[in-house]
N, C-alpha and C. Protein backbone atom coordinates (compact mmCIF):
# COMPACT_ATOMS: atom_id res chain seq x y z
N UNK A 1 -21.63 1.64 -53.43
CA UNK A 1 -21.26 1.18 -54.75
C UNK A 1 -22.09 1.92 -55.79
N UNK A 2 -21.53 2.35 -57.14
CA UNK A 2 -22.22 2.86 -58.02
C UNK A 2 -22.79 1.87 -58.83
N UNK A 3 -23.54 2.11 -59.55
CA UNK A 3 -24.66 1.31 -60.40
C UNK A 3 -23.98 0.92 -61.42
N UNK A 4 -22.84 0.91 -61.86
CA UNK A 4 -21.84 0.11 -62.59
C UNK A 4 -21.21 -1.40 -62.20
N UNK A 5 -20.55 -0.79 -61.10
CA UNK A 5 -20.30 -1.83 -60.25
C UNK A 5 -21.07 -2.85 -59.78
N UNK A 6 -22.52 -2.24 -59.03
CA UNK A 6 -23.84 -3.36 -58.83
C UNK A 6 -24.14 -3.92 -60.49
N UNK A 7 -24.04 -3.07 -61.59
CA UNK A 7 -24.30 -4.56 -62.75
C UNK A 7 -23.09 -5.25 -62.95
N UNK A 8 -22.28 -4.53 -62.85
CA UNK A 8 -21.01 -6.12 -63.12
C UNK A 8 -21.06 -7.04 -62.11
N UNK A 9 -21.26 -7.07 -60.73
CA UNK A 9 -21.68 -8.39 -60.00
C UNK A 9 -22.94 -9.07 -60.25
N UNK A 10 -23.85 -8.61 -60.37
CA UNK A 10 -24.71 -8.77 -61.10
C UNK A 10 -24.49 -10.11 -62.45
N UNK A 11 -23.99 -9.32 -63.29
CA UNK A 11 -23.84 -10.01 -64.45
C UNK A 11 -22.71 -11.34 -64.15
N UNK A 12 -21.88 -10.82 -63.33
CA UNK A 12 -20.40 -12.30 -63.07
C UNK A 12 -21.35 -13.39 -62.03
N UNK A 13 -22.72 -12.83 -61.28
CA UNK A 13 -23.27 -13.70 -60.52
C UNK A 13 -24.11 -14.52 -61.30
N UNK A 14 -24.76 -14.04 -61.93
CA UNK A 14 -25.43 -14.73 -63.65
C UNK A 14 -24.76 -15.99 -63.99
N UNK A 15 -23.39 -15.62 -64.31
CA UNK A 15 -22.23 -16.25 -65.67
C UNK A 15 -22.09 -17.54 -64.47
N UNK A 16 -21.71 -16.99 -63.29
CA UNK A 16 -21.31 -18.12 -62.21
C UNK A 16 -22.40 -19.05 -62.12
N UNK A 17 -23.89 -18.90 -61.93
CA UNK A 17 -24.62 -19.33 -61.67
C UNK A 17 -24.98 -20.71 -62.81
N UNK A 18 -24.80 -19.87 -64.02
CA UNK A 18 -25.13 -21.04 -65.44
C UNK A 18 -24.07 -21.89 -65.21
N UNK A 19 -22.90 -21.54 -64.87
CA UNK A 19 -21.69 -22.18 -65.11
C UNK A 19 -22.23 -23.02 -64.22
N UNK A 20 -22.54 -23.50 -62.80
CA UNK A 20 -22.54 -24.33 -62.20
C UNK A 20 -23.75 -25.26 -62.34
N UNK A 21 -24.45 -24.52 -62.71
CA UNK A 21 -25.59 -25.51 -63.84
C UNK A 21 -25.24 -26.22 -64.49
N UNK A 22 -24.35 -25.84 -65.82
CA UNK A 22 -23.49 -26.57 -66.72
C UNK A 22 -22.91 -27.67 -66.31
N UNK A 23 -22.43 -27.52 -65.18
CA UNK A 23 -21.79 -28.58 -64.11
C UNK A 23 -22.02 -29.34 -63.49
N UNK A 24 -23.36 -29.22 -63.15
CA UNK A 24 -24.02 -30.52 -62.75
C UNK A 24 -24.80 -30.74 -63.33
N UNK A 25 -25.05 -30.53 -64.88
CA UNK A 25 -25.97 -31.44 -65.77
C UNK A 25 -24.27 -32.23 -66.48
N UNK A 26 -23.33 -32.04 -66.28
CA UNK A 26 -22.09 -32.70 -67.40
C UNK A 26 -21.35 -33.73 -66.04
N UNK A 27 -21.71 -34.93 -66.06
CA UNK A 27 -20.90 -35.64 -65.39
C UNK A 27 -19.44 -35.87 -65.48
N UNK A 28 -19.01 -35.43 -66.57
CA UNK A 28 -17.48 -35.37 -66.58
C UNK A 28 -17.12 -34.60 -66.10
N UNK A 29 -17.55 -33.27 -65.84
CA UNK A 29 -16.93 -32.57 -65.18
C UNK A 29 -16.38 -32.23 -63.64
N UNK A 30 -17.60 -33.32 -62.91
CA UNK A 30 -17.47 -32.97 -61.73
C UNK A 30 -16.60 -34.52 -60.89
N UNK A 31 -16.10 -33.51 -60.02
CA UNK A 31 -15.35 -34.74 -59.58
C UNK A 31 -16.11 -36.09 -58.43
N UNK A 32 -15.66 -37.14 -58.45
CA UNK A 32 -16.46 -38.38 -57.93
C UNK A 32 -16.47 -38.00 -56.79
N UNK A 33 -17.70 -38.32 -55.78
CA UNK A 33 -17.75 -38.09 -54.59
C UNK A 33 -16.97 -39.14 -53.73
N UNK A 34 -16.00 -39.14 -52.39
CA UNK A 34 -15.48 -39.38 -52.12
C UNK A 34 -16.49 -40.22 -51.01
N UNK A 35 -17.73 -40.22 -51.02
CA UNK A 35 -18.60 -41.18 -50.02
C UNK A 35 -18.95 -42.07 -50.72
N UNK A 36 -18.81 -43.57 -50.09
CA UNK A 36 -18.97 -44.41 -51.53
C UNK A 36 -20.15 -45.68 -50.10
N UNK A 37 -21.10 -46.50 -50.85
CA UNK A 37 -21.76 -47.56 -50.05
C UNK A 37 -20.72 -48.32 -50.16
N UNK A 38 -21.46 -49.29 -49.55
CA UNK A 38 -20.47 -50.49 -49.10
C UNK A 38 -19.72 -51.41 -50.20
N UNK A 39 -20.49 -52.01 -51.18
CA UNK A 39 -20.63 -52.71 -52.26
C UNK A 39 -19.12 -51.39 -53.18
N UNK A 40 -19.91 -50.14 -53.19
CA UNK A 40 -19.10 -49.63 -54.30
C UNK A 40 -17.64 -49.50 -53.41
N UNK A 41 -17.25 -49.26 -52.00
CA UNK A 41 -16.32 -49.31 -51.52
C UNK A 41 -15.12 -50.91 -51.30
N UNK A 42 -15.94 -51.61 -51.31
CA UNK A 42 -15.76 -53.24 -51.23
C UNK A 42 -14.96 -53.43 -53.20
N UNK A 43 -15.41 -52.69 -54.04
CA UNK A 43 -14.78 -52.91 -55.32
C UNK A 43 -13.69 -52.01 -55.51
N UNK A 44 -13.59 -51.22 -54.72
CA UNK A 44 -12.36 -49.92 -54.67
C UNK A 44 -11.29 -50.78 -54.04
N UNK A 45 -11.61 -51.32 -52.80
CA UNK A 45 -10.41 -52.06 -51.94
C UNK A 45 -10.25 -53.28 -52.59
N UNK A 46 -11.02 -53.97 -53.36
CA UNK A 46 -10.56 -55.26 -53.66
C UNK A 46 -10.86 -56.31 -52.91
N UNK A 47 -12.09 -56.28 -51.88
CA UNK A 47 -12.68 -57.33 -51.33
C UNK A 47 -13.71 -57.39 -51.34
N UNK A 48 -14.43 -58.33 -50.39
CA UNK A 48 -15.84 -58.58 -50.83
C UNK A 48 -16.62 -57.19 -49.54
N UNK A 49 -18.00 -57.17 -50.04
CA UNK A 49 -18.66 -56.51 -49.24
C UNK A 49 -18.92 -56.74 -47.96
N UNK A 50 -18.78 -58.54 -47.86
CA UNK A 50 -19.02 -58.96 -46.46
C UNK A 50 -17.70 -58.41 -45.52
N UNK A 51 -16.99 -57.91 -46.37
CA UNK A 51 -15.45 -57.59 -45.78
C UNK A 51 -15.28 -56.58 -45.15
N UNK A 52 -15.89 -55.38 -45.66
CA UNK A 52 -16.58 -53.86 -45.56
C UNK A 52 -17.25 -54.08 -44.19
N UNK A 53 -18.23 -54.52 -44.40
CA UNK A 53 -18.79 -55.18 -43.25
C UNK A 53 -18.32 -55.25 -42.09
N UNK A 54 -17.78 -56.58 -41.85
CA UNK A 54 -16.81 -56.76 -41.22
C UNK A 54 -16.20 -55.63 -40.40
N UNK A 55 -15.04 -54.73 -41.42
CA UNK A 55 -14.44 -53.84 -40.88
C UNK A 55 -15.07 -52.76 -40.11
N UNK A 56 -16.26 -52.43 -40.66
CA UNK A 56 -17.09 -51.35 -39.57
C UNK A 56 -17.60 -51.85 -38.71
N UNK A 57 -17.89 -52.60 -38.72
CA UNK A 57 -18.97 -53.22 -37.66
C UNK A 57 -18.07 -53.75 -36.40
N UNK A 58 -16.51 -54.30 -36.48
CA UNK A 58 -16.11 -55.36 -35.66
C UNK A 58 -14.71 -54.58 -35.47
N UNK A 59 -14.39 -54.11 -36.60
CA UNK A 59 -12.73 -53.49 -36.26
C UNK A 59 -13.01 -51.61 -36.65
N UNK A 60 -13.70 -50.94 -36.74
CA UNK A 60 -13.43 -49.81 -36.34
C UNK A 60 -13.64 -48.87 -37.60
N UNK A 61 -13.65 -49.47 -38.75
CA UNK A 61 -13.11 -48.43 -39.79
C UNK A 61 -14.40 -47.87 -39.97
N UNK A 62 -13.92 -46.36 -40.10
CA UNK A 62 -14.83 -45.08 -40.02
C UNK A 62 -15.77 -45.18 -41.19
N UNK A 63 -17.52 -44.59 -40.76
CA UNK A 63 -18.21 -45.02 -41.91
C UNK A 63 -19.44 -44.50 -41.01
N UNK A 64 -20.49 -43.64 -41.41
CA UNK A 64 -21.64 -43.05 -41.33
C UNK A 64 -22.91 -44.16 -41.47
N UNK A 65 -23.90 -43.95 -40.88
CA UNK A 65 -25.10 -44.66 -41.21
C UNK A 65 -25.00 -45.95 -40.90
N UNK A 66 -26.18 -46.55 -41.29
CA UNK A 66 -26.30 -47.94 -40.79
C UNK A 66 -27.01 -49.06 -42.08
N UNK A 67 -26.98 -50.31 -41.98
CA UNK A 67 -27.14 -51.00 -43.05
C UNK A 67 -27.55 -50.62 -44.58
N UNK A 68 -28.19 -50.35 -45.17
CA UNK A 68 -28.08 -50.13 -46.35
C UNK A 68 -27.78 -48.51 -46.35
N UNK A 69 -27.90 -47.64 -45.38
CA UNK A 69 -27.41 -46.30 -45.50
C UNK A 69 -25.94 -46.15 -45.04
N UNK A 70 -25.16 -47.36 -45.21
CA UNK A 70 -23.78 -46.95 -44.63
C UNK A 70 -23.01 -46.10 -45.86
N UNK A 71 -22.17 -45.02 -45.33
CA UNK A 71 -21.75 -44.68 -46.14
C UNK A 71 -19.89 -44.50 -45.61
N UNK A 72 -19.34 -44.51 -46.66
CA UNK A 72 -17.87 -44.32 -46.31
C UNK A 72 -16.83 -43.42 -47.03
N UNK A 73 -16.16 -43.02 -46.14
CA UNK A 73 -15.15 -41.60 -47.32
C UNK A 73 -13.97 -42.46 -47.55
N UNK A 74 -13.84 -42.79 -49.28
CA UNK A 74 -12.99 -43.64 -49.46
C UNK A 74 -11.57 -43.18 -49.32
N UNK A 75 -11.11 -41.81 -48.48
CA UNK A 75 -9.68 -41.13 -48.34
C UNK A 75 -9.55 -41.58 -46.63
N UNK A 76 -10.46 -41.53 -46.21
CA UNK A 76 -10.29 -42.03 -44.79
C UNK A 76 -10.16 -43.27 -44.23
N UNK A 77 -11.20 -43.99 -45.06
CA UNK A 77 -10.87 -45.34 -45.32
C UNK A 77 -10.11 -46.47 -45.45
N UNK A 78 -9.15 -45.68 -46.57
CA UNK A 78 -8.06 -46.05 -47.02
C UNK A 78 -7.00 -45.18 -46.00
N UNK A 79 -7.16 -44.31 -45.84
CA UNK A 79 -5.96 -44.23 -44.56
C UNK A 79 -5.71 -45.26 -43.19
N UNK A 80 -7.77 -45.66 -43.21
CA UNK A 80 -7.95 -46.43 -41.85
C UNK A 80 -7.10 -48.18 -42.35
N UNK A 81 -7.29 -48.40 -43.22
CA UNK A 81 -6.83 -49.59 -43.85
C UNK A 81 -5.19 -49.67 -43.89
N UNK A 82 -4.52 -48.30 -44.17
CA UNK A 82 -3.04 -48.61 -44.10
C UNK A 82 -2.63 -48.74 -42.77
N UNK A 83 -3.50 -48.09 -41.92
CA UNK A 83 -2.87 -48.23 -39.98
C UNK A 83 -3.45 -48.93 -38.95
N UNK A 84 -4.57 -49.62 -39.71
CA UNK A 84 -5.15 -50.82 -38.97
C UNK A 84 -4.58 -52.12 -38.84
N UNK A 85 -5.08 -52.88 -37.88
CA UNK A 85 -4.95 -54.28 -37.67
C UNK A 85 -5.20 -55.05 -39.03
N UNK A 86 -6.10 -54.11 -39.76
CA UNK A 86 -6.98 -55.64 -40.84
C UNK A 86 -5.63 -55.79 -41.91
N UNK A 87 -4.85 -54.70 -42.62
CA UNK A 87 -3.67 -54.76 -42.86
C UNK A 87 -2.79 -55.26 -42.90
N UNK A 88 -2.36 -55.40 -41.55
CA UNK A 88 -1.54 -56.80 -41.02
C UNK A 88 -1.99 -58.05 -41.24
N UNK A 89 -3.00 -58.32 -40.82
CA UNK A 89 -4.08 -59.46 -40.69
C UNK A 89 -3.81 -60.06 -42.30
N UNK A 90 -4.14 -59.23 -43.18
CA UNK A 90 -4.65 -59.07 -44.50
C UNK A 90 -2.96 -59.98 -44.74
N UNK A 91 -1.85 -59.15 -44.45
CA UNK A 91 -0.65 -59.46 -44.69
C UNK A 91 -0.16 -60.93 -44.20
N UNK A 92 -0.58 -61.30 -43.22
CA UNK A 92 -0.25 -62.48 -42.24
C UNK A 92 -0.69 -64.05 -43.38
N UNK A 93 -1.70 -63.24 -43.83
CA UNK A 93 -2.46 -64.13 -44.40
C UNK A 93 -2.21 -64.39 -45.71
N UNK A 94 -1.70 -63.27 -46.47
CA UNK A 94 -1.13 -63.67 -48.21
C UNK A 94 0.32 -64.17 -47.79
N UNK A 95 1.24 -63.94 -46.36
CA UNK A 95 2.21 -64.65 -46.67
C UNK A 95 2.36 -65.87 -46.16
C-alpha cells in the first residue's frame, strides 16, 4: 500500500473510533440490551418475579447465572413462553 492509502485508513479508523465513543456516551442511540434480570424481565412479560423464577428454575425457560446473577435474553424467552407448557397453563387459567 502507498502512504496515501495507509493515511486514509488511518484517518476513517480515527472517525470510526470517536464515532463509537459518541455512542456509548449517548444512550439513545444505542440499542437496549436484549439480557434483562429477573425483576426487569418479570415487567416485560407481565408477571411477577416470583414467576420468572418459577419458570427457570422448575419449567425450563432458558436463562444464564444463578440468583441475583440470573440473566435472560428477552427474544428467547419470549419464544420459550410462546411453546411452553407455562402458556397453556397461563391460558387454562384466564379461561
Amino acid at each position: 500500500m502507498n502512504g496515501v492509502v495507509k493515511a486514509r485508513i488511518a484517518a476513517l479508523r480515527a472517525e470510526l473510533d470517536a464515532l463509537e465513543r459518541a455512542i456509548d456516551r449517548d444512550p439513545d442511540t444505542r440499542e437496549p440490551s436484549p439480557w434483562m434480570n429477573v425483576p426487569e424481565y418479570a415487567k416485560h412479560a407481565r408477571v411477577s418475579p416470583d414467576t420468572v423464577r418459577r419458570w427457570v428454575k422448575i419449567s425450563g425457560m432458558p436463562a444464564t447465572g444463578e440468583g441475583r446473577l440470573t440473566r435472560i435474553n428477552r427474544d428467547e424467552a419470549d419464544q420459550w413462553r410462546k411453546t411452553s407448557a407455562c402458556s397453556s397453563a397461563k391460558t387454562r387459567a384466564a379461561g
